[in-house]
Protein backbone atom coordinates (compact mmCIF):
# COMPACT_ATOMS: atom_id res chain seq x y z
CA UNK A 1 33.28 26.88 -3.64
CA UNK A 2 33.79 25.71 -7.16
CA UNK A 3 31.25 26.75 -9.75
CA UNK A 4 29.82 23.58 -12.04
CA UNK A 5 27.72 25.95 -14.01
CA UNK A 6 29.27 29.26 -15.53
CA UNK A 7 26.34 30.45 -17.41
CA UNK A 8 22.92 29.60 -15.44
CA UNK A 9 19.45 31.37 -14.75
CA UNK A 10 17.42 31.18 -11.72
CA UNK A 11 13.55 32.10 -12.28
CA UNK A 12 11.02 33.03 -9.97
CA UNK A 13 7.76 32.31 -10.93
CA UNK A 14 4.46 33.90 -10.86
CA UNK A 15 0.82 33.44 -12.18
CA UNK A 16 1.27 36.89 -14.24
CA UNK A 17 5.14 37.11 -14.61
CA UNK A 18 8.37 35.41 -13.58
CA UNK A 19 11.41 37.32 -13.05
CA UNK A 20 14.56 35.79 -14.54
CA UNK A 21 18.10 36.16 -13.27
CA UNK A 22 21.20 35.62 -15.39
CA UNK A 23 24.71 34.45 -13.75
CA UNK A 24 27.45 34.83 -16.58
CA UNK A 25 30.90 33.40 -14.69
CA UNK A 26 34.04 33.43 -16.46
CA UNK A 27 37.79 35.32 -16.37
CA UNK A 28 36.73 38.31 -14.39
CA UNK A 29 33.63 39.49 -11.71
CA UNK A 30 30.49 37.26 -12.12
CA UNK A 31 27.98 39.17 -14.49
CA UNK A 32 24.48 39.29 -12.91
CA UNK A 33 21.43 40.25 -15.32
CA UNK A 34 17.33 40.60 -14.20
CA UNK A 35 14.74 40.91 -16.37
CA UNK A 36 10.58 40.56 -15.96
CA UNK A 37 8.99 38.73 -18.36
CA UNK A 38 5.40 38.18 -18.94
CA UNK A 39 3.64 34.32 -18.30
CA UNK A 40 1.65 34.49 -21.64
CA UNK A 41 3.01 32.37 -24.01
CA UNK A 42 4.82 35.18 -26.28
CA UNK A 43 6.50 36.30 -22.83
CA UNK A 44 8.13 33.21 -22.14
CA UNK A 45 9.00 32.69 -25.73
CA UNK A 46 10.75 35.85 -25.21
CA UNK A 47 12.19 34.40 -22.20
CA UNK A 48 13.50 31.56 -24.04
CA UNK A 49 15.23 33.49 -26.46
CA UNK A 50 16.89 35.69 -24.02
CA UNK A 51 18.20 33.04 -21.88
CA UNK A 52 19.91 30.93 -25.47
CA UNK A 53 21.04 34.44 -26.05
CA UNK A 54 23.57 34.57 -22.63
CA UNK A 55 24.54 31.30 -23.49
CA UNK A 56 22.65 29.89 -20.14
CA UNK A 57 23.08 26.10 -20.16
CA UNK A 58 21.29 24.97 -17.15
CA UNK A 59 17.77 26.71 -15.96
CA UNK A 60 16.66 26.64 -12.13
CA UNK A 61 12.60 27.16 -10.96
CA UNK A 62 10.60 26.57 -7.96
CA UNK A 63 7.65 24.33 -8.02
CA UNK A 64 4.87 27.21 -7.43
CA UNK A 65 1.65 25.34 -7.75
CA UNK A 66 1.22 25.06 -11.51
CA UNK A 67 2.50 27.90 -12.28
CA UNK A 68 5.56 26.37 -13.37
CA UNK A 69 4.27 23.90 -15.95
CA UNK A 70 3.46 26.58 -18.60
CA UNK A 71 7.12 28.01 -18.18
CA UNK A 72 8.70 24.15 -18.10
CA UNK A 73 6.93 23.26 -21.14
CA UNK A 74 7.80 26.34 -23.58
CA UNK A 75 11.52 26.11 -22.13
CA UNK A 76 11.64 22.60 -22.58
CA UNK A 77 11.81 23.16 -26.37
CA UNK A 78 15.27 24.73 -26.30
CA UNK A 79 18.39 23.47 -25.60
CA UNK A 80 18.36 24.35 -21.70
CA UNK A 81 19.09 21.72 -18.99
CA UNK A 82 15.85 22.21 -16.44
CA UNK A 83 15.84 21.78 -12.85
CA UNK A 84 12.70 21.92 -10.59
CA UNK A 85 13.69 23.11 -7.18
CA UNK A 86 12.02 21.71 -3.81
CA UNK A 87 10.46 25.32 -2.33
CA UNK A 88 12.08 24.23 1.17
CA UNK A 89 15.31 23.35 -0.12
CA UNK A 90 15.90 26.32 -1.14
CA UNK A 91 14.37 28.83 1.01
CA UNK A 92 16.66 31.74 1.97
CA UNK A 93 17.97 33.07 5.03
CA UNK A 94 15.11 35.56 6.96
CA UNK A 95 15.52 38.92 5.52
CA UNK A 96 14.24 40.83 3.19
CA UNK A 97 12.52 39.27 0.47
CA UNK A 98 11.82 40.57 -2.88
CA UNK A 99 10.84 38.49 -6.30
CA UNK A 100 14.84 39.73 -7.66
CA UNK A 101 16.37 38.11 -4.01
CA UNK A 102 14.81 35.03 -4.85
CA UNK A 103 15.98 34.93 -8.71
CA UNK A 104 19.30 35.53 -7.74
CA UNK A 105 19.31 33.40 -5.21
CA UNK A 106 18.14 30.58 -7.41
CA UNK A 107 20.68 31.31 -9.85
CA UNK A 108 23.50 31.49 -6.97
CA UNK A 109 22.79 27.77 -5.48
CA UNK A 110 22.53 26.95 -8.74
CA UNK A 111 25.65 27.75 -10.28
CA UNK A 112 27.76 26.05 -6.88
CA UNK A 113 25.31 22.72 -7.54
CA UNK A 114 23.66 23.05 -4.68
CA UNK A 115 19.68 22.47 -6.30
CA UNK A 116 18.23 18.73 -5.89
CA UNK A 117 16.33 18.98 -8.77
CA UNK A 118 13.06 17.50 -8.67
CA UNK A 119 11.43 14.61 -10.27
CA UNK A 120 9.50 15.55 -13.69
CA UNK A 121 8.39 12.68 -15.86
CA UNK A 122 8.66 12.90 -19.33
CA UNK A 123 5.30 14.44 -21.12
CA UNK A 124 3.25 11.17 -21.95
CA UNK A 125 3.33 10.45 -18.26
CA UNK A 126 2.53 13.51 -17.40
CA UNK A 127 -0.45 13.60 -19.86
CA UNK A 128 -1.46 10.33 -18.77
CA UNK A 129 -1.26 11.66 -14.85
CA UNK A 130 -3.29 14.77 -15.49
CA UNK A 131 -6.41 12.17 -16.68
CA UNK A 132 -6.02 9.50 -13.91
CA UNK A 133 -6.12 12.20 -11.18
CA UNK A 134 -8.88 13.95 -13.10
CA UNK A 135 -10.72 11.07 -12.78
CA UNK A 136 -10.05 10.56 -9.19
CA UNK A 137 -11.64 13.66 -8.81
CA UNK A 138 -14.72 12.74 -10.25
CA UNK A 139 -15.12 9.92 -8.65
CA UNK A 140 -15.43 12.02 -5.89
CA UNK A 141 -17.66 14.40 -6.79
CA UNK A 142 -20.00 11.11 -8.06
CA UNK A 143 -19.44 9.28 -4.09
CA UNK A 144 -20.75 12.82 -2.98
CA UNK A 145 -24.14 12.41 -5.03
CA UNK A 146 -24.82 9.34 -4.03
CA UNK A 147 -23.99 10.45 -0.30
CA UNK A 148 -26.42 13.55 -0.54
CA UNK A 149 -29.28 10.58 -2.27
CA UNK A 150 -29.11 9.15 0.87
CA UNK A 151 -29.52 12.37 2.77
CA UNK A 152 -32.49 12.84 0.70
CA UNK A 153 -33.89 9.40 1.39
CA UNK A 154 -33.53 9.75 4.64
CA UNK A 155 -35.01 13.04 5.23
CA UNK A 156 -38.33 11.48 3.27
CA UNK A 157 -38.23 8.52 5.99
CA UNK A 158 -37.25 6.10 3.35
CA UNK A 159 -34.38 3.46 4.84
CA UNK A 160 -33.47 2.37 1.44
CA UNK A 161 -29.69 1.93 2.83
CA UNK A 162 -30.40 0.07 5.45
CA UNK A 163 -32.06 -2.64 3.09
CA UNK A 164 -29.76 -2.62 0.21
CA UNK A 165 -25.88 -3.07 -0.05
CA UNK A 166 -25.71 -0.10 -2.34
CA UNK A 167 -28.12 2.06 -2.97
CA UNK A 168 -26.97 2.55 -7.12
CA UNK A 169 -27.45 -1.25 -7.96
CA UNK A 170 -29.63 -2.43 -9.66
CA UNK A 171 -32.48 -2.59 -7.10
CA UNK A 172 -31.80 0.96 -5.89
CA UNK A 173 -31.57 2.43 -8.90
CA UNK A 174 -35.39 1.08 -9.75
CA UNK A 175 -36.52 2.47 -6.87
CA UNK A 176 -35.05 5.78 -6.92
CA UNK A 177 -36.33 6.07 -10.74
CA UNK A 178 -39.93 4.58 -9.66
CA UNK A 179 -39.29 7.42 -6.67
CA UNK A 180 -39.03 10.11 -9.41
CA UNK A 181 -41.92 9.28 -11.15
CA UNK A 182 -43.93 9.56 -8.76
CA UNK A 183 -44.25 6.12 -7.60
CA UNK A 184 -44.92 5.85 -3.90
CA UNK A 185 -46.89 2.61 -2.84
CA UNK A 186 -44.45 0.20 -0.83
CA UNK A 187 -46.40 -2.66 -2.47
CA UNK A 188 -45.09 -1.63 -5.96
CA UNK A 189 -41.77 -0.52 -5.11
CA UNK A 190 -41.33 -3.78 -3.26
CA UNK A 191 -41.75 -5.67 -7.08
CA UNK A 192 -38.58 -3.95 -8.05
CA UNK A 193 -36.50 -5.48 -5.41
CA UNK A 194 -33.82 -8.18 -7.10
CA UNK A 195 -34.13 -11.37 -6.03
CA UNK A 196 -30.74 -10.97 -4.47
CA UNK A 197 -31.50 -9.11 -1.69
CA UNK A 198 -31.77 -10.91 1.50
CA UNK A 199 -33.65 -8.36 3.42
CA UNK A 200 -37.31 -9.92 4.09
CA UNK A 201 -40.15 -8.45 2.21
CA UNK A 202 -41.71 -7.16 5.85
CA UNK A 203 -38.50 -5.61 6.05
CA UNK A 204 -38.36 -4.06 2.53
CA UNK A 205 -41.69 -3.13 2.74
CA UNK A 206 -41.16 -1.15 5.91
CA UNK A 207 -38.03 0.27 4.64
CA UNK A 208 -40.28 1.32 1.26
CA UNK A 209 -42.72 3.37 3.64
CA UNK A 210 -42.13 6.97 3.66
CA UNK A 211 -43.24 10.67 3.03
CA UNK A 212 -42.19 11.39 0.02
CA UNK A 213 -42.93 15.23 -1.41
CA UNK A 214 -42.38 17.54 -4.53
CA UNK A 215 -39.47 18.54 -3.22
CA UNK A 216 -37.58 15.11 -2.40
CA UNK A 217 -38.35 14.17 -6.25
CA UNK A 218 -36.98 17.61 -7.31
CA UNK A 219 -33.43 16.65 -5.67
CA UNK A 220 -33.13 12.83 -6.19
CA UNK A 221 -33.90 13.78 -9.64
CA UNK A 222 -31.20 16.13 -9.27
CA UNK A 223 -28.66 14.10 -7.81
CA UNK A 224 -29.28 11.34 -10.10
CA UNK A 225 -28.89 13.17 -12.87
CA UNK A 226 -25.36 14.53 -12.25
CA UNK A 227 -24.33 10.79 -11.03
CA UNK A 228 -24.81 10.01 -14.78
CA UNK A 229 -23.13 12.79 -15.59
CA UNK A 230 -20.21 11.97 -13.97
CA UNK A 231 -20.31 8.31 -14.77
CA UNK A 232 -20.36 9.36 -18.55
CA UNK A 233 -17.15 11.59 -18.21
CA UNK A 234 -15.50 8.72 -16.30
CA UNK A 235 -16.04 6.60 -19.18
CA UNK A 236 -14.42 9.24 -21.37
CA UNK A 237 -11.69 9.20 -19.43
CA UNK A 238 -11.26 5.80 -19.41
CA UNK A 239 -11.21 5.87 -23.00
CA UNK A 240 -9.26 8.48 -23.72
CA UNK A 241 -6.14 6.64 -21.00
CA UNK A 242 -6.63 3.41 -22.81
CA UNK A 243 -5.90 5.15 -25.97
CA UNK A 244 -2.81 6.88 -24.35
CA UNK A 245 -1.89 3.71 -22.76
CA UNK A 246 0.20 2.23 -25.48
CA UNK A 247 3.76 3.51 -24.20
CA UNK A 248 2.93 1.95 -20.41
CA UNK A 249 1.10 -1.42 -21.97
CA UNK A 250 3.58 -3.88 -20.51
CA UNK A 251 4.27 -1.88 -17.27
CA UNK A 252 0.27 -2.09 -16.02
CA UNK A 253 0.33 -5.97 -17.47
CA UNK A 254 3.65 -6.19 -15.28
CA UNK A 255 2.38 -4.47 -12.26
CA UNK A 256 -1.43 -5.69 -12.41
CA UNK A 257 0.30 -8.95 -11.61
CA UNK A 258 0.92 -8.01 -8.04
CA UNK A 259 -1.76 -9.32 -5.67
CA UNK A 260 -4.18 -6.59 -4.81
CA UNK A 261 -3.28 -4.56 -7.61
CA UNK A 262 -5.69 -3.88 -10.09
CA UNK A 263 -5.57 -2.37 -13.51
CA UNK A 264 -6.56 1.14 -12.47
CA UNK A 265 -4.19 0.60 -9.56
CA UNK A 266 -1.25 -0.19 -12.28
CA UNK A 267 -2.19 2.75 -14.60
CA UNK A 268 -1.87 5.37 -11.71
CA UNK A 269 1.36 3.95 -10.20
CA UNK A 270 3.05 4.05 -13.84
CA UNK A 271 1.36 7.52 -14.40
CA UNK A 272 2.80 9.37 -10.91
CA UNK A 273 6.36 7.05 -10.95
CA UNK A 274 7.00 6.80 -14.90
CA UNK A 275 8.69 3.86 -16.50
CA UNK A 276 11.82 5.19 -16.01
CA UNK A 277 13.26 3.68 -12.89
CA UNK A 278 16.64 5.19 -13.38
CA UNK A 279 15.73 8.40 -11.93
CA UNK A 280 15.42 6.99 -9.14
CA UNK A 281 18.98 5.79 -7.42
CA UNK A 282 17.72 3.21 -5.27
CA UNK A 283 14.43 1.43 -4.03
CA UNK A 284 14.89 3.50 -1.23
CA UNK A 285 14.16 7.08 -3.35
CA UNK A 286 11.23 5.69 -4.72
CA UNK A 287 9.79 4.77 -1.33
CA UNK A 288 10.51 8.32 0.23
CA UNK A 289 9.06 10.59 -3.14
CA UNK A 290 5.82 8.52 -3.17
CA UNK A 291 5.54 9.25 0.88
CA UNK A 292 6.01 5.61 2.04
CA UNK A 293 9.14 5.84 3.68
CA UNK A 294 8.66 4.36 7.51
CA UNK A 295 9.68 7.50 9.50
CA UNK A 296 12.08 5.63 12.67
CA UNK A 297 10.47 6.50 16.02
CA UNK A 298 12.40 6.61 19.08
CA UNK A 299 10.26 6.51 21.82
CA UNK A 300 6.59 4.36 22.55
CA UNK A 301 4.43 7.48 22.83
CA UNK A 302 5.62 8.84 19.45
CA UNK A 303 5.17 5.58 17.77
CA UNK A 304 1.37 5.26 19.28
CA UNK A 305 0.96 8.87 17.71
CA UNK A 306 2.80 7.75 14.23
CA UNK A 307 2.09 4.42 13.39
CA UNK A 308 5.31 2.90 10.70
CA UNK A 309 3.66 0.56 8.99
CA UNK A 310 4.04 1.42 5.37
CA UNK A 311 0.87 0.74 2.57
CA UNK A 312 1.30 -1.61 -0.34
CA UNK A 313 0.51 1.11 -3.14
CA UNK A 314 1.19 4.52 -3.48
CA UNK A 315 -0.77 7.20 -1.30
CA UNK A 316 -3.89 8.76 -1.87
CA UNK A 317 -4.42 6.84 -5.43
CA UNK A 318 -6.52 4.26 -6.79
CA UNK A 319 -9.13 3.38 -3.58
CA UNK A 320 -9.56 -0.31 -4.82
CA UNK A 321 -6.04 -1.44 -3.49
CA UNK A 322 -6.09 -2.96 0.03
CA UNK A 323 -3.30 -1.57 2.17
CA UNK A 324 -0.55 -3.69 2.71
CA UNK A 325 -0.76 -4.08 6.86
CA UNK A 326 -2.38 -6.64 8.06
CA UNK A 327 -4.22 -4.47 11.29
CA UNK A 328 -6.24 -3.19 8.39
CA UNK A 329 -7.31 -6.85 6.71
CA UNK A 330 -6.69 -9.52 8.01
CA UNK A 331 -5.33 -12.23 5.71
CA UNK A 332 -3.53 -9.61 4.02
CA UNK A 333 -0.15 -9.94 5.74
CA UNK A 334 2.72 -9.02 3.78
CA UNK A 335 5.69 -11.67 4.56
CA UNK A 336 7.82 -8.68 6.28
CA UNK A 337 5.00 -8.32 9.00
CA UNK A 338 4.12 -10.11 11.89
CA UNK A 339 1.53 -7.47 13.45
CA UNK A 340 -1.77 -9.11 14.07
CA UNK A 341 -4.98 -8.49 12.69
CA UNK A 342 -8.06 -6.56 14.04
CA UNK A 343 -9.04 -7.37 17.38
CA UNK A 344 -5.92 -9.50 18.04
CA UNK A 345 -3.38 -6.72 18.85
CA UNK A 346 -3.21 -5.32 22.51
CA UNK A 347 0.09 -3.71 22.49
CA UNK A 348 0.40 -0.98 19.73
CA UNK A 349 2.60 -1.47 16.98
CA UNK A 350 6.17 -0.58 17.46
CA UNK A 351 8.34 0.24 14.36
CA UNK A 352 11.97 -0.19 15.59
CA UNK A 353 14.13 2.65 13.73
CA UNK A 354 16.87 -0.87 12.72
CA UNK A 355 14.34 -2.61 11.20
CA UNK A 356 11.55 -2.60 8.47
CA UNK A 357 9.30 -4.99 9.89
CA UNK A 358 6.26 -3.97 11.47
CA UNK A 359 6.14 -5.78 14.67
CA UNK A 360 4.29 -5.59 18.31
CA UNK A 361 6.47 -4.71 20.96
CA UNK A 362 6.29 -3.29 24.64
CA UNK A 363 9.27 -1.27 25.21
CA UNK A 364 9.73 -1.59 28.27
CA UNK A 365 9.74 1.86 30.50
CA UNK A 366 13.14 2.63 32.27
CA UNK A 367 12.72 2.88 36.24
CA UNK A 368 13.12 6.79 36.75
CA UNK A 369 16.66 7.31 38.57
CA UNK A 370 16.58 10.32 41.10
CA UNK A 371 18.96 13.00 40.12
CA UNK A 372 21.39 13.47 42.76
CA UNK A 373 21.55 16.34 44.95
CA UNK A 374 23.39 19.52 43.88
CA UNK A 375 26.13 20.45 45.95
């Protein structure tokens, strides 16, 4: 097998050290080097300088949770062509394993080109990634208050969600403050009702009847107070990506365009896919990294089990985008689909494994055909 890279490293990282193999190919035997090196950053500036001192050109890793970032981004300094290996591509044949197997293994696959190297977007994107899904996070954490505020009204008998849209508007949040205070007369809590509400006062004012102790205060109180919390960092955040959003500007105003995509929406496609579409060799790539690839299904039972019908935005990101299928909105058909919508269907969708569209289908079962007798 020819070699396309003479002089190459393969590293296996850890959270306290990653263990670095050399492969130095040229007239004779191939020259094979290990050495452990610490993950602080001195050790890997050590490590940096001892792979520019073999001459190693190209520089191999697997994506170990994060403990690769520290070791990409002090490597990425040098001269050193960096590839981030899929763990499954390149896991070894069942043996025995050992942290200087997997180095050299690394630096093997490497040196025949046999590494996919991962996609890594350039540091701005990565920057502006690490906010977006920072904030994603809190955003959680702030849905999770306001989940456990209902708990607590409910445990004090007060239906305060079954009255009110949300229970953080306006209205709610007058009642939950009036609640803190120790406010607990229906009559008064009913004045701080908006007049938007179209629950009847008899209604409101049964909903505004509860028991309502120390200890309910204590935790609305509580819960209210780290909802602000969170809403303050979120506006930080916000801040901070608008700041960082001059390189991606026209990309979000480009992409915001789409129907259903928002602004947030835009800013966390561009920070998880880049602006660089060229790393990507076709439409087709850029479908299967994000996890939106239509997986073909060849038989009915699988496809009821695995439904094909691929979202309009990227997985797991920004919650305001509607998904792209119309089974989950109706209205919100994409041209390429001709499933109908909720409560219209009564065959499953079918994906057919030639085809991208999203249709409804019985396949028709095949009459079981005796096996003939054995002679």
């Amino acid at each position: 097998m020819d070699i396309l890279y003479p002089r190459c490293a393969g590293l296996d990282v850890h959270k306290d050290t990653v263990v670095a193999s050399v492969r130095l190919a040229g007239d004779g035997p191939v020259r094979t080097e290990v050495r452990t090196f610490s993950t602080t950053t001195p050790g890997l500036l050590a490590l940096s300088a001892w792979l520019a001192e073999h001459g190693c050109t190209h520089v191999a890793m697997e994506a170990t949770g994060v403990y690769w970032k520290p070791v990409w981004h002090i490597l990425s300094d040098g001269e050193f062509t960096l590839i981030l290996a899929n763990a499954a591509h390149v896991k070894n044949v069942p043996g025995r394993k050992t942290d200087v197997a997997d180095a050299l293994w690394l630096a093997d696959l490497l040196a025949h080109g046999l590494i996919r190297p991962s996609f890594v977007p350039e540091a701005p994107t990565q920057e502006l990634r690490a906010l977006l899904r920072t904030r994603k996070q809190l955003v959680r954490e702030q849905a999770s208050h306001v989940q456990r505020l209902q708990k607590t009204l409910e445990d004090a008998n007060l239906k305060l969600g079954s009255v009110l849209t949300q229970i953080m508007g306006k209205s709610g949040r007058a009642i939950l403050e009036a609640l803190i205070d120790g406010e607990a007369d229906p009559d008064k809590l009913l004045t701080l009702v908006q007049r938007g509400v179209k629950a009847p006062p008899e209604t409101l004012r049964a909903a505004l009847q509860g028991r309502v102790t120390v200890r309910h205060r204590f935790l609305l109180r509580l819960h209210l107070r780290q909802f602000d919390a969170l809403d303050a960092a979120i506006a930080e955040i916000d801040a901070e990506v608008d700041r960082d959003l001059d390189p991606f500007r026209q990309a979000v105003r480009l992409l915001s365009t789409i129907p259903g995509v928002s602004d947030l929406t835009a800013q966390v496609i561009v920070s998880e896919i880049g602006i660089d579409m060229s790393r990507f060799p076709t439409f087709g790539h850029l479908i299967s990294w994000a996890e939106l690839a239509k997986v073909p299904l060849a038989t009915p039972v699988e496809c009821q089990r695995r439904v094909g019908c691929a979202p309009a935005t990227m997985k797991a990101q920004a919650n305001d985008a509607p998904p792209g299928c119309a089974r989950a909105h109706p209205g919100s058909r994409p041209p390429w689909c001709s499933a109908p919508g909720p409560g219209l269907a009564k065959r499953p969708a079918i994906c057919k494994p030639s085809s991208s569209a999203c249709v409804t289908a019985a396949a028709p079962r095949r009459p079981s055909v005796p096996s003939p007798p054995r002679s």
